[in-house]
PDB file of N, CA and C in Angstrom:
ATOM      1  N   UNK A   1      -3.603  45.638 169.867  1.00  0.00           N
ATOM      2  CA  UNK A   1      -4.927  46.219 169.937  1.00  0.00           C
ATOM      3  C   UNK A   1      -5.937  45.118 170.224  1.00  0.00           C
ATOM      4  N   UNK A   2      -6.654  45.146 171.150  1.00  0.00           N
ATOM      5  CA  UNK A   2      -7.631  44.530 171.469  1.00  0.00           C
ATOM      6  C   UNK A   2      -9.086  44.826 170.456  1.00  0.00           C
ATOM      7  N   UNK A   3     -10.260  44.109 170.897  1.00  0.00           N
ATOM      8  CA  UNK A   3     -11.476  44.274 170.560  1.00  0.00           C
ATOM      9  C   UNK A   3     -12.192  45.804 170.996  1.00  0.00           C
ATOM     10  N   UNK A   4     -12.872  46.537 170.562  1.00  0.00           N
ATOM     11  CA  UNK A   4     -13.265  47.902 170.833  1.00  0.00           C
ATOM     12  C   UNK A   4     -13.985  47.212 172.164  1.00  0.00           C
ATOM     13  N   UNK A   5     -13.999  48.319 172.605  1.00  0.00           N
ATOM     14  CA  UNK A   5     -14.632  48.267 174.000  1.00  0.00           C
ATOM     15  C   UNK A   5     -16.338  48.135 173.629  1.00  0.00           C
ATOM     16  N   UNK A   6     -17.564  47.807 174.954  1.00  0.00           N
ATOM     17  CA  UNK A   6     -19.043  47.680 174.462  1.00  0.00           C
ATOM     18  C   UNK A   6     -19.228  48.147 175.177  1.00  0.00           C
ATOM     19  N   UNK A   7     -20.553  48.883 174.502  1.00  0.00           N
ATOM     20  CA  UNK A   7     -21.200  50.203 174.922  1.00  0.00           C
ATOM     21  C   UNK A   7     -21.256  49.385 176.188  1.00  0.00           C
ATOM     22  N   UNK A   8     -22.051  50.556 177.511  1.00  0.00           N
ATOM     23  CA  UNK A   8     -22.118  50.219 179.263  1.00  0.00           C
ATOM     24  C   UNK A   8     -23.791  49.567 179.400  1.00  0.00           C
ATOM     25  N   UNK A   9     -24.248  49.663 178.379  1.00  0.00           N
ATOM     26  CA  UNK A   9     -25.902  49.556 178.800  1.00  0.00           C
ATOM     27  C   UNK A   9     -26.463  48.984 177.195  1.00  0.00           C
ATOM     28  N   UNK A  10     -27.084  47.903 177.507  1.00  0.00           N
ATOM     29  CA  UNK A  10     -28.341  47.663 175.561  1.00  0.00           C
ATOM     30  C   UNK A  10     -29.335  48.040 176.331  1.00  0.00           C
ATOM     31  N   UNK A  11     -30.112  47.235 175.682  1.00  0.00           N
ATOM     32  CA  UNK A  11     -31.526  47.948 175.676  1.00  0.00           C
ATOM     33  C   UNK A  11     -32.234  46.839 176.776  1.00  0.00           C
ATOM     34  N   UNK A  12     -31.528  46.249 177.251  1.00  0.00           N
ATOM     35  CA  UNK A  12     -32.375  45.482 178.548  1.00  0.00           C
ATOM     36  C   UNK A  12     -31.371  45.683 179.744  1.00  0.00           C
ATOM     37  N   UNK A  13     -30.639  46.650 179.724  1.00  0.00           N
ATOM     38  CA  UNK A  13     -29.611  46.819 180.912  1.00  0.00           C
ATOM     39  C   UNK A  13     -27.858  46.748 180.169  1.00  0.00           C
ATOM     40  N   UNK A  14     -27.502  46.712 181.252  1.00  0.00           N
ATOM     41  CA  UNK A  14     -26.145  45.878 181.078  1.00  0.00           C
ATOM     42  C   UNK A  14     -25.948  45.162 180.849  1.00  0.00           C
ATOM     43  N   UNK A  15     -24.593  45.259 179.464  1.00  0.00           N
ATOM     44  CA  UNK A  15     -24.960  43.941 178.450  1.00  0.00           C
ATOM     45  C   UNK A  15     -23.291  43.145 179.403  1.00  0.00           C
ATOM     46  N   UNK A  16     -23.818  41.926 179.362  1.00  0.00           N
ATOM     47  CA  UNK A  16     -22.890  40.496 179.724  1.00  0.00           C
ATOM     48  C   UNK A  16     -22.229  39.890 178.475  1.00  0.00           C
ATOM     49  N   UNK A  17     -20.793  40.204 177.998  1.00  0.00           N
ATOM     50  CA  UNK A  17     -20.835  39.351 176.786  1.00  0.00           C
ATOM     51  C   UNK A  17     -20.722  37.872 176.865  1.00  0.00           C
ATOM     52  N   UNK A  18     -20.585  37.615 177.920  1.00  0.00           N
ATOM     53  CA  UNK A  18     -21.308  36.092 177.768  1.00  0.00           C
ATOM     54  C   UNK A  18     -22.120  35.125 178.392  1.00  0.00           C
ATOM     55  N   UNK A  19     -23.405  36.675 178.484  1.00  0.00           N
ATOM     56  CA  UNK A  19     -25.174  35.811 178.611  1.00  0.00           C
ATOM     57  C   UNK A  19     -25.411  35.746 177.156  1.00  0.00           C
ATOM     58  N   UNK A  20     -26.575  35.645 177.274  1.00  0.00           N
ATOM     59  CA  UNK A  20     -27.255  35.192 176.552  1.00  0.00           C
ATOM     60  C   UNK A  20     -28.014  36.780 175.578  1.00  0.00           C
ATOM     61  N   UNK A  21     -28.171  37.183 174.779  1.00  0.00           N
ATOM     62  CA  UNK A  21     -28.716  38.148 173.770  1.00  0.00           C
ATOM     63  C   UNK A  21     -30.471  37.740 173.960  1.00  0.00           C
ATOM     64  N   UNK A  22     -31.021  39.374 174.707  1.00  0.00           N
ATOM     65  CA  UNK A  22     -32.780  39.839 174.255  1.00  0.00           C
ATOM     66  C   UNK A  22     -32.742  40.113 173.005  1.00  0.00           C
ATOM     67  N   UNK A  23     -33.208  38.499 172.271  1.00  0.00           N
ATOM     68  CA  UNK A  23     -33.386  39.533 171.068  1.00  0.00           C
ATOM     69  C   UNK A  23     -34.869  40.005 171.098  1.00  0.00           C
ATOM     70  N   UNK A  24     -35.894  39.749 171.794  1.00  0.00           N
ATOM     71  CA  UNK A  24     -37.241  40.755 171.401  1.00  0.00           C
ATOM     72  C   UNK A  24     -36.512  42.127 172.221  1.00  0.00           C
ATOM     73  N   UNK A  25     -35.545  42.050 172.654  1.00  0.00           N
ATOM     74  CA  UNK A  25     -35.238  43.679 173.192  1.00  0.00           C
ATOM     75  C   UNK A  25     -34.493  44.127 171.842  1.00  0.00           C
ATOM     76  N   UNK A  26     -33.848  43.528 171.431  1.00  0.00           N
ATOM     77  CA  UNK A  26     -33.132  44.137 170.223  1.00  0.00           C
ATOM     78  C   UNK A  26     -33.893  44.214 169.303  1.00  0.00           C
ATOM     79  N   UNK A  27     -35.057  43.685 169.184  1.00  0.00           N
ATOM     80  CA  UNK A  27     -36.210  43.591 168.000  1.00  0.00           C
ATOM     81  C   UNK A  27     -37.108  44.894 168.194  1.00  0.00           C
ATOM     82  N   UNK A  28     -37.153  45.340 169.346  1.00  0.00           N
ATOM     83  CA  UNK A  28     -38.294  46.174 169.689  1.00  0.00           C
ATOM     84  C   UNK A  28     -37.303  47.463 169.600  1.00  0.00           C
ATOM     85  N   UNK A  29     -36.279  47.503 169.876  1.00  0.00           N
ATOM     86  CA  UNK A  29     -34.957  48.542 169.776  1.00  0.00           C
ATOM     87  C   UNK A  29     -34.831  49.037 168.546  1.00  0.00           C
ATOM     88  N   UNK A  30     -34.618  47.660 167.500  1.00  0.00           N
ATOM     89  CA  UNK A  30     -34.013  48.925 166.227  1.00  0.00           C
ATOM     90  C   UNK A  30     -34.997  50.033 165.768  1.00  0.00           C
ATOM     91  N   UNK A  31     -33.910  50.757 165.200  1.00  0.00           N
ATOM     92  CA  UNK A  31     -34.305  52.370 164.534  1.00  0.00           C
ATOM     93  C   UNK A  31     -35.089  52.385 163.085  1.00  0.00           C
ATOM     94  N   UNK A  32     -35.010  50.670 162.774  1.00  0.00           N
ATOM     95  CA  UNK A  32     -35.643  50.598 161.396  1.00  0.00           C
ATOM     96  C   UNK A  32     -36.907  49.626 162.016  1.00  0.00           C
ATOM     97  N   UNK A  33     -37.739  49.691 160.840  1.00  0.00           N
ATOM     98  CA  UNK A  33     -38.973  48.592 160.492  1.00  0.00           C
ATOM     99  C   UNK A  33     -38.139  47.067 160.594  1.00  0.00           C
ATOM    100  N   UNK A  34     -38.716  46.117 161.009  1.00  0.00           N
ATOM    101  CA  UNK A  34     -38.036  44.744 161.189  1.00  0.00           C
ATOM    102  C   UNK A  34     -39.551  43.936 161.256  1.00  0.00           C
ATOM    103  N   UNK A  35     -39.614  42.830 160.403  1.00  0.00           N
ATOM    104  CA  UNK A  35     -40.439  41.898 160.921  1.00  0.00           C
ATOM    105  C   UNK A  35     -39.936  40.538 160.585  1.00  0.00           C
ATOM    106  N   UNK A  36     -40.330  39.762 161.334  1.00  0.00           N
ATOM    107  CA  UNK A  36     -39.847  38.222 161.336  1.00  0.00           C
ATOM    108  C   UNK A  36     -41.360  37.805 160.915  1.00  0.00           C
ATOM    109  N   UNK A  37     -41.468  37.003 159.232  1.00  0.00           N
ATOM    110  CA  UNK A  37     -42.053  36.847 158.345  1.00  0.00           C
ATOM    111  C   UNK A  37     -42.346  35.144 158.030  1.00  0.00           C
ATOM    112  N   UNK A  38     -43.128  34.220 158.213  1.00  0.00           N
ATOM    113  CA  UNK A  38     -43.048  32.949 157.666  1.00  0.00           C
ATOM    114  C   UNK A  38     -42.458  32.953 156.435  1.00  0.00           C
ATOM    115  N   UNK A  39     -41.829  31.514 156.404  1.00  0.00           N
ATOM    116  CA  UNK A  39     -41.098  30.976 154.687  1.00  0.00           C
ATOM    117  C   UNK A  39     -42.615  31.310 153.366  1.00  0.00           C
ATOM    118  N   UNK A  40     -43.547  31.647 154.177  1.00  0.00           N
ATOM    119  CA  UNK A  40     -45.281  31.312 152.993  1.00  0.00           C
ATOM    120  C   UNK A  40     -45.296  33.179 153.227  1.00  0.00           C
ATOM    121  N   UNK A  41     -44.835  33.726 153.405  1.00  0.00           N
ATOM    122  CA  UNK A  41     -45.326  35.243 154.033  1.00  0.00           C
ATOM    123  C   UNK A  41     -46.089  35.592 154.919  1.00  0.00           C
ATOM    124  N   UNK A  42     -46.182  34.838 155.892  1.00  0.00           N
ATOM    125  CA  UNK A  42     -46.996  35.156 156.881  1.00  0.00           C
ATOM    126  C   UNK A  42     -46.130  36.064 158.218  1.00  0.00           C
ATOM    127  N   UNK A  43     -46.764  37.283 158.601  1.00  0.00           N
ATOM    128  CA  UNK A  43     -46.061  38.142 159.931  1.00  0.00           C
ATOM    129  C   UNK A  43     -46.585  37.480 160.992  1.00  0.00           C
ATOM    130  N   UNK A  44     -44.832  37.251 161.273  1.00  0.00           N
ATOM    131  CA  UNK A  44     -44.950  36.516 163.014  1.00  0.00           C
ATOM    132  C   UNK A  44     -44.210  37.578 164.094  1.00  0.00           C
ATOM    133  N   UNK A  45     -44.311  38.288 163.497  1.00  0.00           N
ATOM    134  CA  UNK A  45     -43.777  39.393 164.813  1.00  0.00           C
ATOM    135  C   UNK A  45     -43.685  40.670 163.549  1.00  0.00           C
ATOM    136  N   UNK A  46     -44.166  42.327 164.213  1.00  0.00           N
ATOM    137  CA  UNK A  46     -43.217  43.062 163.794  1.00  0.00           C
ATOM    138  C   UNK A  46     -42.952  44.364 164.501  1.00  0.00           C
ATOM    139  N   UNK A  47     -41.943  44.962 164.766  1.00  0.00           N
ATOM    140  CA  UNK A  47     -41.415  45.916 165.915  1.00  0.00           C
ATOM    141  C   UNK A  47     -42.371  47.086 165.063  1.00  0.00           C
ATOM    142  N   UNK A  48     -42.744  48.090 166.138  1.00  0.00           N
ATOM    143  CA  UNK A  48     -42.877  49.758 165.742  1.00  0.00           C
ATOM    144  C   UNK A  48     -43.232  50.140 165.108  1.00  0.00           C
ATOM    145  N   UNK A  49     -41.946  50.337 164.204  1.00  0.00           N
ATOM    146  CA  UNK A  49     -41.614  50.658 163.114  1.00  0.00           C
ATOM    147  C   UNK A  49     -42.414  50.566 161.707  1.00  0.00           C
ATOM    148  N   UNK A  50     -42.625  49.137 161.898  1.00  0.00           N
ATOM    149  CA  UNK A  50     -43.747  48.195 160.763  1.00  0.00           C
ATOM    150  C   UNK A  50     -45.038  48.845 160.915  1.00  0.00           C
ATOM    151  N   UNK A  51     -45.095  48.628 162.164  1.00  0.00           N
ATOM    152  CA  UNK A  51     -46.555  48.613 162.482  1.00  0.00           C
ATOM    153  C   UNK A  51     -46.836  50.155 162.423  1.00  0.00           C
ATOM    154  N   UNK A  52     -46.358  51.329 162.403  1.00  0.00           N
ATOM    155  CA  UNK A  52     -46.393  52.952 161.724  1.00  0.00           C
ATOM    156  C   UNK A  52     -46.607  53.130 160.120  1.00  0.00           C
ATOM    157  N   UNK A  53     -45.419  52.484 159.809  1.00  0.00           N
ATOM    158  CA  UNK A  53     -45.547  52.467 158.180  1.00  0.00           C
ATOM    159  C   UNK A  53     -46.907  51.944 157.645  1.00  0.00           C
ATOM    160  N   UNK A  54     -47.185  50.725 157.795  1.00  0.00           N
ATOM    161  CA  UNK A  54     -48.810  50.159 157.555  1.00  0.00           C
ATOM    162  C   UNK A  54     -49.686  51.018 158.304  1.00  0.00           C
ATOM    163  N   UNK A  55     -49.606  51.939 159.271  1.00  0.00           N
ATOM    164  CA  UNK A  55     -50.627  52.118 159.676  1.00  0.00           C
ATOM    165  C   UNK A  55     -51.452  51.354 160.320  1.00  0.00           C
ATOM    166  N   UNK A  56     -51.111  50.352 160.940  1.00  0.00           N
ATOM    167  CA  UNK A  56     -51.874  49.262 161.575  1.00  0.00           C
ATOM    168  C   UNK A  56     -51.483  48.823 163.345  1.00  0.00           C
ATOM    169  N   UNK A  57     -52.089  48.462 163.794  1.00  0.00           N
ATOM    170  CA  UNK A  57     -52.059  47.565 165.033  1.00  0.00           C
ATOM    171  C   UNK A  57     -51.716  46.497 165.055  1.00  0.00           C
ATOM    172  N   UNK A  58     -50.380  45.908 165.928  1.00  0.00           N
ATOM    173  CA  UNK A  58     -49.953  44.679 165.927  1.00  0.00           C
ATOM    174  C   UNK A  58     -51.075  43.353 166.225  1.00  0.00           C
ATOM    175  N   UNK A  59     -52.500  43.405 166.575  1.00  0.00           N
ATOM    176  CA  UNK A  59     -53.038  42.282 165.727  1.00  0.00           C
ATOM    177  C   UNK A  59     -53.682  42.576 164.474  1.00  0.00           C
ATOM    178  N   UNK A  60     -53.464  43.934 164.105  1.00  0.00           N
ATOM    179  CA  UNK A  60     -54.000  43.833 162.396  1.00  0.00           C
ATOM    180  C   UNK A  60     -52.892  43.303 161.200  1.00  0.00           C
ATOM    181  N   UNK A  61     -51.995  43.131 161.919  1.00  0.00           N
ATOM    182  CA  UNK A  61     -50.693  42.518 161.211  1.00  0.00           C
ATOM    183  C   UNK A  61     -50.417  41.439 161.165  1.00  0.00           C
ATOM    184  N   UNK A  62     -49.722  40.862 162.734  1.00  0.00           N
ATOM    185  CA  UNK A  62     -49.551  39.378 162.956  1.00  0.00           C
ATOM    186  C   UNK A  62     -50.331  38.292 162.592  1.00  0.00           C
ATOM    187  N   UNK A  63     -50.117  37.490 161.949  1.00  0.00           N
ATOM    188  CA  UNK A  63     -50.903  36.480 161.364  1.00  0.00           C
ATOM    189  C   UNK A  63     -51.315  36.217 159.891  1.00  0.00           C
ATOM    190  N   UNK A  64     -51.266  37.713 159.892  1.00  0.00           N
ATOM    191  CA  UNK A  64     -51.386  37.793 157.839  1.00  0.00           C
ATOM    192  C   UNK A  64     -50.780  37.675 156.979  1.00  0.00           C
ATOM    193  N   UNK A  65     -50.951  37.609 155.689  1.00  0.00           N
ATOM    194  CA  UNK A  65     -49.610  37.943 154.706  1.00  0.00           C
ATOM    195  C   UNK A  65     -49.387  39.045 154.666  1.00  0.00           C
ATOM    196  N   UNK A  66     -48.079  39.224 154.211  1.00  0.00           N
ATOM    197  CA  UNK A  66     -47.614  40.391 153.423  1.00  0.00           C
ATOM    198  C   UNK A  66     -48.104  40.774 152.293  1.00  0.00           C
ATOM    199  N   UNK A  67     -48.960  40.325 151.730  1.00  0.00           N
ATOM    200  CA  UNK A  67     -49.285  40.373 150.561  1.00  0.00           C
ATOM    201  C   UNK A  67     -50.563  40.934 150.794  1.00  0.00           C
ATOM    202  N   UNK A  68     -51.228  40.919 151.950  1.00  0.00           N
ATOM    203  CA  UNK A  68     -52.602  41.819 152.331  1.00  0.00           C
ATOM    204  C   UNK A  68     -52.402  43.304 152.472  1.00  0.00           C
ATOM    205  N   UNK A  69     -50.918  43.660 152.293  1.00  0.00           N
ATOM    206  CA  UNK A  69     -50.638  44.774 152.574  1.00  0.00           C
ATOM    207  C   UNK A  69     -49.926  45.235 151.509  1.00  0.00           C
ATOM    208  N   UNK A  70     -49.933  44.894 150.310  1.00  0.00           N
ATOM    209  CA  UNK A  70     -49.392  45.489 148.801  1.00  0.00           C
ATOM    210  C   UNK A  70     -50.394  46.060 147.967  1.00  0.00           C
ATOM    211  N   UNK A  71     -50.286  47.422 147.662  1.00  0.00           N
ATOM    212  CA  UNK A  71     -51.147  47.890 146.810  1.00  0.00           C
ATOM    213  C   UNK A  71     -51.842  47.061 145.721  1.00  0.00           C
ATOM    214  N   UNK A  72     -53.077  46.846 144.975  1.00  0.00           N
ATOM    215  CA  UNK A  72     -53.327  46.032 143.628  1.00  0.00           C
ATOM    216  C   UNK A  72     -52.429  45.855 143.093  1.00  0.00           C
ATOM    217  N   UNK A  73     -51.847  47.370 142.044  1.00  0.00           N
ATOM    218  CA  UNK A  73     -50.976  47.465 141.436  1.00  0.00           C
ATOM    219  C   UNK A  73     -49.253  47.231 141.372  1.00  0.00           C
ATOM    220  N   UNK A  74     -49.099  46.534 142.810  1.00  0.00           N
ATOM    221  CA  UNK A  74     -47.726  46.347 143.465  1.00  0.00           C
ATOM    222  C   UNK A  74     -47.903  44.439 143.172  1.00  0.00           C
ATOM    223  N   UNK A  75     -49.287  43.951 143.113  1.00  0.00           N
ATOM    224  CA  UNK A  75     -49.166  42.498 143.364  1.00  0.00           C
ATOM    225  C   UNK A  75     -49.310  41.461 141.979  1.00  0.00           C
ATOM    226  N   UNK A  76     -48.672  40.689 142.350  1.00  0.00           N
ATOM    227  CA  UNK A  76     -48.731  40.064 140.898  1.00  0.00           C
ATOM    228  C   UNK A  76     -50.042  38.673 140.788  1.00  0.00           C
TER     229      UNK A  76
END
């Protein structure tokens, strides 16, 4: 038995298994919330998803903490 076969198409075309991986295509793709976050909490990117749940616009996000976006009662 070999390796399962890969799907015919990702999300930037036809996938090559050995180019190189979109990951802002795979970032902007998933079905969940995803953000890539500084080590201090700061949002340096976040797909869709994020940006629905907050209710916000990707520059009302990027650049801030996470912590601008926790209820009072959620923050310590």
């Amino acid at each position: 038995m070999g390796e399962p076969p890969l799907p015919p198409n990702g999300p930037s075309g036809p996938i090559d298994p050995s180019g190189p991986i979109d990951l802002n295509a795979v970032h902007a793709s998933m079905p969940q919330g995803l953000a890539v976050v500084s080590a201090d909490g700061v949002f340096l990117e976040a797909n869709d998803h994020v940006l629905t749940m907050l209710g916000r616009t990707r520059d009302e996000v990027v650049g801030r903490s996470v912590l601008d976006f926790l209820h009072p009662d959620d923050s310590w």
